[in-house]
C-alpha atoms as a PDB file:
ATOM      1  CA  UNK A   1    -177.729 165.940  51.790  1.00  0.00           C
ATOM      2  CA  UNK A   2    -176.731 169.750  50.796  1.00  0.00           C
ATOM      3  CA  UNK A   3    -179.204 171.430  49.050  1.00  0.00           C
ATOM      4  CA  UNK A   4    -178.679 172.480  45.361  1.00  0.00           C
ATOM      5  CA  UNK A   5    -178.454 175.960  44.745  1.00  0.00           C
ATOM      6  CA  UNK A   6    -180.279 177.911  42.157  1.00  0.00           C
ATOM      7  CA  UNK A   7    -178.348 179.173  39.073  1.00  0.00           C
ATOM      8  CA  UNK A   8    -178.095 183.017  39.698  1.00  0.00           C
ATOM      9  CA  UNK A   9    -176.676 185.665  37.809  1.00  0.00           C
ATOM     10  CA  UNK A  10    -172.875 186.322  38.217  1.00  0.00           C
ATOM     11  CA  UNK A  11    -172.112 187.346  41.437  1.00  0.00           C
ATOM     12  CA  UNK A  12    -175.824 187.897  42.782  1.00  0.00           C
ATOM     13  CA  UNK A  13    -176.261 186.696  46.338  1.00  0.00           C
ATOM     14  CA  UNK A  14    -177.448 183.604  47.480  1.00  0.00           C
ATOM     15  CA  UNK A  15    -180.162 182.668  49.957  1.00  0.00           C
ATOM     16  CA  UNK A  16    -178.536 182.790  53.327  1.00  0.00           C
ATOM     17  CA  UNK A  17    -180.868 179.515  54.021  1.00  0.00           C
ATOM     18  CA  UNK A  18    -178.501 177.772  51.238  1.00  0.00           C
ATOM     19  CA  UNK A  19    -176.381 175.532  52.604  1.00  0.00           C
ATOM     20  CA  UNK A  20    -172.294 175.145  52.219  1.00  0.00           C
ATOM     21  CA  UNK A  21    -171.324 171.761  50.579  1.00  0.00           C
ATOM     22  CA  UNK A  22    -167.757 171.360  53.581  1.00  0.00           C
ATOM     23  CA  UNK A  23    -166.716 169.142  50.747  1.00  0.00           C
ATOM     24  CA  UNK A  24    -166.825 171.572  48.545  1.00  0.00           C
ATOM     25  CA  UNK A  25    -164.632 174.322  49.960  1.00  0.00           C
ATOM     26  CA  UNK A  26    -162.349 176.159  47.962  1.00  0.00           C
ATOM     27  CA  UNK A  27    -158.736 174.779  48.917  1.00  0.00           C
ATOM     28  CA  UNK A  28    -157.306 178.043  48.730  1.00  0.00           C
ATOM     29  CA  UNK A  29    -158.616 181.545  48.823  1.00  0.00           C
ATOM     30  CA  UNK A  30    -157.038 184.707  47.735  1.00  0.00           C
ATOM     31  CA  UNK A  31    -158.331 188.082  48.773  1.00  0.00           C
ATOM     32  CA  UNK A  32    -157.643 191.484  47.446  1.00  0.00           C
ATOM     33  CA  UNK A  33    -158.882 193.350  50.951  1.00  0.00           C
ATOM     34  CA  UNK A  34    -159.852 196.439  49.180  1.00  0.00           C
ATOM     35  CA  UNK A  35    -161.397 199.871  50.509  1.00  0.00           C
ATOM     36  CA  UNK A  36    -159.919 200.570  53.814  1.00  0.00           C
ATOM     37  CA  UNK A  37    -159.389 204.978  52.788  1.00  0.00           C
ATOM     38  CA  UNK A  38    -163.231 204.830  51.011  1.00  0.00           C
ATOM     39  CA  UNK A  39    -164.530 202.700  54.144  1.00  0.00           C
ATOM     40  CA  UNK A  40    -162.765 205.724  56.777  1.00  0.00           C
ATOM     41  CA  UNK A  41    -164.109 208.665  54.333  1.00  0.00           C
ATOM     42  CA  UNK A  42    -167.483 207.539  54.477  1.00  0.00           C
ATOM     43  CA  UNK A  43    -167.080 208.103  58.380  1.00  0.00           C
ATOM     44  CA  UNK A  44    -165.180 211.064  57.903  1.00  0.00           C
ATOM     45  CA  UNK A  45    -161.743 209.328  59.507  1.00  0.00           C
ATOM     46  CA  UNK A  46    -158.632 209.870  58.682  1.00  0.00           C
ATOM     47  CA  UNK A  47    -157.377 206.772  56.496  1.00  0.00           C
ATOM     48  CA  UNK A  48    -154.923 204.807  58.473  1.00  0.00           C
ATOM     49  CA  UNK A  49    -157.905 204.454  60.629  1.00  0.00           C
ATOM     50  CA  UNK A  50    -159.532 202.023  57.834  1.00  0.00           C
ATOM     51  CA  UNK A  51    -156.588 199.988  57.603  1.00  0.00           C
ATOM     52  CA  UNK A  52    -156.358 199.566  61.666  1.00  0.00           C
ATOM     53  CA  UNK A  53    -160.445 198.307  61.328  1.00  0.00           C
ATOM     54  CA  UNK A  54    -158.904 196.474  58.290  1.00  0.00           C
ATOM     55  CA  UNK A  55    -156.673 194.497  60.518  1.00  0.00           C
ATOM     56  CA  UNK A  56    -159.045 193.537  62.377  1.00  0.00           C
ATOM     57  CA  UNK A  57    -161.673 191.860  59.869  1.00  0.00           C
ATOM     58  CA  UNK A  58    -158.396 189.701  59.306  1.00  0.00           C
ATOM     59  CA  UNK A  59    -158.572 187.875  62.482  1.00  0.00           C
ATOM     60  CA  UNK A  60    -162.124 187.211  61.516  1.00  0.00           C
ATOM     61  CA  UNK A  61    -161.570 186.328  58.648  1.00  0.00           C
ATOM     62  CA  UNK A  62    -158.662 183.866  59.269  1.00  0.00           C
ATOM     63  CA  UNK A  63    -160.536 182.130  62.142  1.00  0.00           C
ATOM     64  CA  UNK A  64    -163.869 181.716  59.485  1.00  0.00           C
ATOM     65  CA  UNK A  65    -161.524 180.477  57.151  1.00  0.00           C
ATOM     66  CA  UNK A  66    -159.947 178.143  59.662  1.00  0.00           C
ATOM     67  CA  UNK A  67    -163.404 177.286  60.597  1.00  0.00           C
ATOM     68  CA  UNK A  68    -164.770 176.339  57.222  1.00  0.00           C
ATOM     69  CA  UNK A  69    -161.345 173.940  56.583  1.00  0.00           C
ATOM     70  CA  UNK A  70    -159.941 176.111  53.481  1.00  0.00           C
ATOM     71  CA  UNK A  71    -156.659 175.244  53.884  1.00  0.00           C
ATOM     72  CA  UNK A  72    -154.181 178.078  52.258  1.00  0.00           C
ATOM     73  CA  UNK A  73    -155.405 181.500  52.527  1.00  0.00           C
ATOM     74  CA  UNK A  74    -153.530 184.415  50.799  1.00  0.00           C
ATOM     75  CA  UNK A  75    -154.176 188.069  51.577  1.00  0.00           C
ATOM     76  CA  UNK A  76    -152.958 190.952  49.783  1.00  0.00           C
ATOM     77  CA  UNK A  77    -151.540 193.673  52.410  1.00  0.00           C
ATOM     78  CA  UNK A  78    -149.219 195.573  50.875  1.00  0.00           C
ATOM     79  CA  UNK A  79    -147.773 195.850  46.721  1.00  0.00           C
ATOM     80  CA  UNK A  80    -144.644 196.838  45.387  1.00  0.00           C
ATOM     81  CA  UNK A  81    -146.820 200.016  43.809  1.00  0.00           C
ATOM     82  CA  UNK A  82    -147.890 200.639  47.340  1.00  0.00           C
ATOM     83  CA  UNK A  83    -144.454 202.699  48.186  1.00  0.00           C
ATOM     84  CA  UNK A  84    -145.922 205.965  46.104  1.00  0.00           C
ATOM     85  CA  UNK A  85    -148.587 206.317  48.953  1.00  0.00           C
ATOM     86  CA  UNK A  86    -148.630 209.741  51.361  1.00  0.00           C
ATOM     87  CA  UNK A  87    -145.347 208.623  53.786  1.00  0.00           C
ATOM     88  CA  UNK A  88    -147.291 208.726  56.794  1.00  0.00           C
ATOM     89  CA  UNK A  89    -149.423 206.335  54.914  1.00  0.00           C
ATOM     90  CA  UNK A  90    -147.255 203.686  54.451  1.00  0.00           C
ATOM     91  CA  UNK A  91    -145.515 204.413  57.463  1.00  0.00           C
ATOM     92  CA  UNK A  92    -148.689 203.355  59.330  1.00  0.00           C
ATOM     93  CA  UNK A  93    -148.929 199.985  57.223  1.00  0.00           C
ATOM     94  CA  UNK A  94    -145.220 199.261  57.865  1.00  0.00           C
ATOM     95  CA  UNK A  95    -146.248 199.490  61.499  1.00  0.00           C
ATOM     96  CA  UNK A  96    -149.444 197.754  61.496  1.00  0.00           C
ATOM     97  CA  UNK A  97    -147.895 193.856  61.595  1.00  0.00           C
ATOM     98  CA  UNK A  98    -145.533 194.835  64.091  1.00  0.00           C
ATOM     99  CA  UNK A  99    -148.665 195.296  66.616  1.00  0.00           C
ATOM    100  CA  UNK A 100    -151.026 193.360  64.938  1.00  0.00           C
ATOM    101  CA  UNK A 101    -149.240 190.370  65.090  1.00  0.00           C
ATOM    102  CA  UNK A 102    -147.913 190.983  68.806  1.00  0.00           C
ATOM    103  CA  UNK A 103    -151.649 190.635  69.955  1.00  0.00           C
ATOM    104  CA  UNK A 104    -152.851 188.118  67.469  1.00  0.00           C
ATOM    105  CA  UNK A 105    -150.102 185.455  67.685  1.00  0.00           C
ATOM    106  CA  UNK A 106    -151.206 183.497  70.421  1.00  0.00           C
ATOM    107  CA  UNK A 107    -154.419 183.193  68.871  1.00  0.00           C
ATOM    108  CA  UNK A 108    -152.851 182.267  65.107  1.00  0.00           C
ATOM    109  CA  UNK A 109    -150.785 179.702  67.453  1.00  0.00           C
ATOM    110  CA  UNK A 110    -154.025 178.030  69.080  1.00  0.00           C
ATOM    111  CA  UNK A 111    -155.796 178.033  66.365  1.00  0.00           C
ATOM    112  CA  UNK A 112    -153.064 175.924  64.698  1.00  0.00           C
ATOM    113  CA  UNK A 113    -152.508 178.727  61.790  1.00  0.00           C
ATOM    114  CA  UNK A 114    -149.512 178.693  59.794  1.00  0.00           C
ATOM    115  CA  UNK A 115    -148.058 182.317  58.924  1.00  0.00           C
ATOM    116  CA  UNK A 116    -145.884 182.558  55.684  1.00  0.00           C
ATOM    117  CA  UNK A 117    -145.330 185.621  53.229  1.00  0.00           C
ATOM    118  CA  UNK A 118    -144.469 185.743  49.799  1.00  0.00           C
ATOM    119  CA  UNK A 119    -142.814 189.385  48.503  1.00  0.00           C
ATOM    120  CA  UNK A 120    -139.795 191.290  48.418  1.00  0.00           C
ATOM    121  CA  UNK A 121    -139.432 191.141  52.271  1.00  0.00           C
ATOM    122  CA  UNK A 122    -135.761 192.334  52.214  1.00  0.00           C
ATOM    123  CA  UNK A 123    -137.355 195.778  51.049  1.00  0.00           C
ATOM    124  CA  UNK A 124    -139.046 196.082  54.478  1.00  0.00           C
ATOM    125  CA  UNK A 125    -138.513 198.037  57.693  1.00  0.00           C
ATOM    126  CA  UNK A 126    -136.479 196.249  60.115  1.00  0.00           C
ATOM    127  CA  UNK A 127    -139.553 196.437  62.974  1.00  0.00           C
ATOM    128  CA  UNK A 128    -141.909 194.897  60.178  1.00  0.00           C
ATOM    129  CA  UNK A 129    -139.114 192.349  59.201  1.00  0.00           C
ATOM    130  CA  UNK A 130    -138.521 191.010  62.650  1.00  0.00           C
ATOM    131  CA  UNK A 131    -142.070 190.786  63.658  1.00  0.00           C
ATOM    132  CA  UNK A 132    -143.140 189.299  60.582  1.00  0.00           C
ATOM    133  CA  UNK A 133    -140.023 186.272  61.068  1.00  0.00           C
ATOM    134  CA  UNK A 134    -141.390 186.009  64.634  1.00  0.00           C
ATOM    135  CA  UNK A 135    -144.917 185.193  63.405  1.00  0.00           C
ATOM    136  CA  UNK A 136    -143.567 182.650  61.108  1.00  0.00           C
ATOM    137  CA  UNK A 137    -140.730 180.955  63.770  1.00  0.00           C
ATOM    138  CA  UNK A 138    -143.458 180.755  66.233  1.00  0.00           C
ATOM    139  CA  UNK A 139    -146.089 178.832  63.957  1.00  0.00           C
ATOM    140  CA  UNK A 140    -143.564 177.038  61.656  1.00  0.00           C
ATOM    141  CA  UNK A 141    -145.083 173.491  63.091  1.00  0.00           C
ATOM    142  CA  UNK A 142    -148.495 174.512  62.830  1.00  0.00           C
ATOM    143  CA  UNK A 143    -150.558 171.960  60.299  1.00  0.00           C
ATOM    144  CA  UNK A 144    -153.986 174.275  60.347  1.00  0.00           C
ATOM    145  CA  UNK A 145    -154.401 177.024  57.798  1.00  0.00           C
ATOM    146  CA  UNK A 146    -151.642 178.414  55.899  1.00  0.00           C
ATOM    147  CA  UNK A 147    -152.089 182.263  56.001  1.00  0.00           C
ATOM    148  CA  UNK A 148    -150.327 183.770  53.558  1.00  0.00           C
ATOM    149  CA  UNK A 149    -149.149 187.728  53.675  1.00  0.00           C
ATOM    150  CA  UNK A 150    -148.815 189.146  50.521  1.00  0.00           C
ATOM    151  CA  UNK A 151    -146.367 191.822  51.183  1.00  0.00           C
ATOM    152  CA  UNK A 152    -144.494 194.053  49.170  1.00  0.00           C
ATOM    153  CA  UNK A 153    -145.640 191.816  46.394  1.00  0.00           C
ATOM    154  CA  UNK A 154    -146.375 192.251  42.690  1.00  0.00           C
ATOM    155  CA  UNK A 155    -147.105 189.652  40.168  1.00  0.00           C
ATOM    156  CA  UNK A 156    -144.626 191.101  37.496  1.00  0.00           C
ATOM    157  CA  UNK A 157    -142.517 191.671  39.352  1.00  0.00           C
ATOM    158  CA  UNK A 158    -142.326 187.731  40.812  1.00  0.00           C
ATOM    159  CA  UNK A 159    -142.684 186.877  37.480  1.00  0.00           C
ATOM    160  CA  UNK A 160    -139.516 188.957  36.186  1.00  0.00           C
ATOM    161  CA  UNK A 161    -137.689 187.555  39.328  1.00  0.00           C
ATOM    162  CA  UNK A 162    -138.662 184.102  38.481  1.00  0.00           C
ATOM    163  CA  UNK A 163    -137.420 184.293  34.699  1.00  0.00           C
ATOM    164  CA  UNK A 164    -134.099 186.125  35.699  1.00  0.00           C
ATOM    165  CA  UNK A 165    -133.608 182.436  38.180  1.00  0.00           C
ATOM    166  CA  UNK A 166    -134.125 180.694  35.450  1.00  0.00           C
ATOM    167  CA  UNK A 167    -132.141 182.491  32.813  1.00  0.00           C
ATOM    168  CA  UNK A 168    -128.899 182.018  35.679  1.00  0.00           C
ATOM    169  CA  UNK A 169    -129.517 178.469  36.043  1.00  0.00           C
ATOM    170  CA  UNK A 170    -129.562 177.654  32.381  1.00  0.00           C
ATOM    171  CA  UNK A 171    -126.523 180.105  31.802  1.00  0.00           C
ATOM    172  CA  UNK A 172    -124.262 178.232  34.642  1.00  0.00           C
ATOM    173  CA  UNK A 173    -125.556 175.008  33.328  1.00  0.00           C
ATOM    174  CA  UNK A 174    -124.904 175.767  29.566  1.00  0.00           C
ATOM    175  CA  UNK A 175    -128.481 174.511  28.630  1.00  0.00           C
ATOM    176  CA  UNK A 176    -130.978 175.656  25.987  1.00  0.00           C
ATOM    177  CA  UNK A 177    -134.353 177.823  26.459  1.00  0.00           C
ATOM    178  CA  UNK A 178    -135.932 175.256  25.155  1.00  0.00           C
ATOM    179  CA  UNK A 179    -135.587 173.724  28.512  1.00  0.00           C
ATOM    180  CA  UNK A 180    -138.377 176.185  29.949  1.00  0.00           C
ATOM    181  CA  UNK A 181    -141.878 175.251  30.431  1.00  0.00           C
ATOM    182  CA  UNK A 182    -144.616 176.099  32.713  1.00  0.00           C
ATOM    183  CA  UNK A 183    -143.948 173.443  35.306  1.00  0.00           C
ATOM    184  CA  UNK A 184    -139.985 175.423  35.329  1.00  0.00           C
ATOM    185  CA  UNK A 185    -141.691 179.091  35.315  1.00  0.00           C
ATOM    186  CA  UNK A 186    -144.221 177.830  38.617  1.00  0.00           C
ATOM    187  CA  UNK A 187    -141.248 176.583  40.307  1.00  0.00           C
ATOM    188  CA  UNK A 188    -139.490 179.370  40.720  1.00  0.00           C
ATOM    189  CA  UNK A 189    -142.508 181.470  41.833  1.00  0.00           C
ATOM    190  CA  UNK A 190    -143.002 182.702  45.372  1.00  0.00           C
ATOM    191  CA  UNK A 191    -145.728 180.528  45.171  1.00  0.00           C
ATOM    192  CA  UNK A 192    -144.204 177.031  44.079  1.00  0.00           C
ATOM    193  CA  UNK A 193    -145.091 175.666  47.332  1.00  0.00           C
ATOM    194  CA  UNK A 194    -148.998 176.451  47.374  1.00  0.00           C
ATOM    195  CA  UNK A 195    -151.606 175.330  44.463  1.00  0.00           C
ATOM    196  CA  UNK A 196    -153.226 177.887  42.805  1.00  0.00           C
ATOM    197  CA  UNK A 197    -156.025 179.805  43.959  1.00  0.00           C
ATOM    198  CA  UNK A 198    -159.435 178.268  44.040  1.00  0.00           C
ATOM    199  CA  UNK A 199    -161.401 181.370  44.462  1.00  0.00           C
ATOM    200  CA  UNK A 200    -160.003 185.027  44.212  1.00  0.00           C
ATOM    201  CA  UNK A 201    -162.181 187.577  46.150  1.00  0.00           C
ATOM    202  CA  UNK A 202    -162.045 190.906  46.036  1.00  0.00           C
ATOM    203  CA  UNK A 203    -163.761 193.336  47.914  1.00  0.00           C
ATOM    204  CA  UNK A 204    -165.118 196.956  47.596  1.00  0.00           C
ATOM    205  CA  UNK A 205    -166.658 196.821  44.156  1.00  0.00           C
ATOM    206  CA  UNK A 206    -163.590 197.661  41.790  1.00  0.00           C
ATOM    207  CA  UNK A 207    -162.847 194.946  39.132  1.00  0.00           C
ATOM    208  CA  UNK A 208    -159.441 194.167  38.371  1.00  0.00           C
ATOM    209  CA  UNK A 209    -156.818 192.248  39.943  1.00  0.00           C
ATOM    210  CA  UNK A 210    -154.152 195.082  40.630  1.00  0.00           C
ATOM    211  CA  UNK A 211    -150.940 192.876  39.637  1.00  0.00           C
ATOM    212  CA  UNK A 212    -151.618 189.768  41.998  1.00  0.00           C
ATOM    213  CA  UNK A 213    -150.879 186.682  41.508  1.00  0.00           C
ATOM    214  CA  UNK A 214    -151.318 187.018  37.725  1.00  0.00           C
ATOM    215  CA  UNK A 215    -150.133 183.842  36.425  1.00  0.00           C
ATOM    216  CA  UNK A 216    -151.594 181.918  39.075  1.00  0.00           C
ATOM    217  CA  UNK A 217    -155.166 182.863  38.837  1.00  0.00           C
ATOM    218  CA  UNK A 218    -155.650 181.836  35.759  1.00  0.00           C
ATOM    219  CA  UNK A 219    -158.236 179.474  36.386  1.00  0.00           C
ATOM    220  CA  UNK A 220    -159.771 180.659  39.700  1.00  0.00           C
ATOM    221  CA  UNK A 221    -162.925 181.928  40.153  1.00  0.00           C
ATOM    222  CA  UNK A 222    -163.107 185.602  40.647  1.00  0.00           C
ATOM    223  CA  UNK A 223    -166.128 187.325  42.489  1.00  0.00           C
ATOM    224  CA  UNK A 224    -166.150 191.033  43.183  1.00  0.00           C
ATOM    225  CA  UNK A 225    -167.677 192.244  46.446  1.00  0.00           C
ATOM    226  CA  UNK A 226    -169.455 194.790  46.847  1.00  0.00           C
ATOM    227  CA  UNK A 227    -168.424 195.830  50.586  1.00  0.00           C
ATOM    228  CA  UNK A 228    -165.685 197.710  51.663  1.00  0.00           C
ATOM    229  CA  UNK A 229    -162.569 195.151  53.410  1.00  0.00           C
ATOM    230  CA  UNK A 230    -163.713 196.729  57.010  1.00  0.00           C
ATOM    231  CA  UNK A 231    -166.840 195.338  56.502  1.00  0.00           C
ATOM    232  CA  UNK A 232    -166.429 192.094  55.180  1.00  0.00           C
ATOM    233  CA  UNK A 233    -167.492 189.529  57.628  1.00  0.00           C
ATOM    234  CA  UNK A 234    -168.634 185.744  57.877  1.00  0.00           C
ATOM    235  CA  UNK A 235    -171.484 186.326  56.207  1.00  0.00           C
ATOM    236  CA  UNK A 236    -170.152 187.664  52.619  1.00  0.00           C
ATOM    237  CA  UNK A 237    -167.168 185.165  52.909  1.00  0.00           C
ATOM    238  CA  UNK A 238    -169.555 182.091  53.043  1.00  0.00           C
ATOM    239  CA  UNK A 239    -172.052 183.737  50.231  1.00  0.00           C
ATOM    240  CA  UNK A 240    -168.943 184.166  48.249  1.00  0.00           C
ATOM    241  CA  UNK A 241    -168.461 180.462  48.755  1.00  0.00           C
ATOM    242  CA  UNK A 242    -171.958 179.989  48.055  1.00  0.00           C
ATOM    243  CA  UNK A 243    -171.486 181.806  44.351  1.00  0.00           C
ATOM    244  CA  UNK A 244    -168.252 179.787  43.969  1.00  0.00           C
ATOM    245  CA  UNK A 245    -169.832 175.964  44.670  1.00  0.00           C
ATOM    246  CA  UNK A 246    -172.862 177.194  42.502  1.00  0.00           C
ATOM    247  CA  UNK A 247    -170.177 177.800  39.553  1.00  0.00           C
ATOM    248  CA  UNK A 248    -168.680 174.970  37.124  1.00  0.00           C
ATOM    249  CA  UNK A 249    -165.130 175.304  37.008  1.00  0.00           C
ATOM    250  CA  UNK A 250    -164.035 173.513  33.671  1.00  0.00           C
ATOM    251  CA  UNK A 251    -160.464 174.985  33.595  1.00  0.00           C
ATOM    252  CA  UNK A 252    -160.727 175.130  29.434  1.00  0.00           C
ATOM    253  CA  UNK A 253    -162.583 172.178  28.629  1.00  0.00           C
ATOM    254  CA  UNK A 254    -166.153 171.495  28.734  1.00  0.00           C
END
């Protein structure tokens, strides 16, 4: 049987000799993959190199993830607050899926991974657009992993979006606002076709959630890491899952 685990202080690290309960995984994981710039200034590098290195503790982390059996999860690449970044910044991000996913598609398609986005696509470059739609056509069938690209994505924003739906549907229908409810508002999300996150991670030590997914976390378990995204690795993925099966999620009762 799996071992119990200790009660620790929030967040504090658990013995690496702990074992994972695999029925216990988190169904779906959300990370906000924070730190690429701090990660490249500590080596003195310019700062679309952190966000190349960041791309590439994706793969890892989507085949871990795969691995482990967590079955949706959802990264945060790019917000709609993003666009007031230096221009050759963004630039660079805009370009990064169009190569990233060129070399890591066959892999995502082996591995059985799903790719789907939720975000204001239309507001992309056509290059990101078309490589992005590839990624998806390609693993459409796929029953693995669902990895999910937040991109060009903001939680009030989706939220604003989802209410102006609504507000047309009642309208052309002639019905009352009394109509609305929660179950109403969560269909018309970007996320109406995924359960809520499970566990929200997010790494480089900062403590907020920077507009993501902000009605649907609001009964995940949130753990801030300490290391920068570039640097994220098995390791501090399954102690994060360590903290989370070591928690007692009571989602408002007792």
């Amino acid at each position: 049987m799996f071992k119990k685990l200790n009660k620790k202080k929030k967040n504090q690290p658990i013995e690496s000799n702990s074992e994972i309960d695999l029925h216990n995984v988190p169904n779906h994981v959300a990370i906000i993959m924070d730190g690429n710039g701090r990660w490249a200034k500590q080596r003195k590098l310019p700062r679309i190199k952190g966000h190349y290195q960041g791309m590439q503790t994706i793969k890892k982390i989507t085949k871990e993830a795969s691995d482990l059996g967590i079955k949706y999860l959802t990264l945060y690449a790019f917000s709609t607050e993003n666009w007031t970044r230096p221009k050759n910044e963004v630039n660079y991000i805009m370009n990064l899926p169009v190569n990233f996913l060129k070399t890591f598609l066959p892999e995502l398609i082996e591995n059985n991974v799903k790719v789907e986005t939720i975000g204001f696509l239309k507001e992309l470059p056509k290059a990101t657009l078309e490589a992005i739609d590839k990624a998806k056509e390609k693993t459409k069938t796929n029953t693995g992993l669902k990895l999910i690209f937040a991109i060009n994505y903001g939680g009030r924003a989706e939220i604003v979006h989802s209410v102006k739906s609504i507000y047309e549907k009642l309208s052309s229908e002639g019905s009352s606002s009394d109509q609305i409810t929660e179950q109403m508002i969560n269909e018309y999300l970007m996320t109406h076709s995924y359960p809520d996150p499970d566990l929200l991670i997010r790494t480089s030590g900062e403590q907020r959630i920077s507009n993501f997914l902000i009605w649907q976390v609001s009964y995940s378990e949130f753990i801030f890491n300490e290391k920068f995204w570039p640097d994220f690795d098995k390791e501090e993925l399954i102690n994060c899952i360590k903290i989370y099966q070591s928690r007692q999620r009571r989602f408002g009762g007792l």
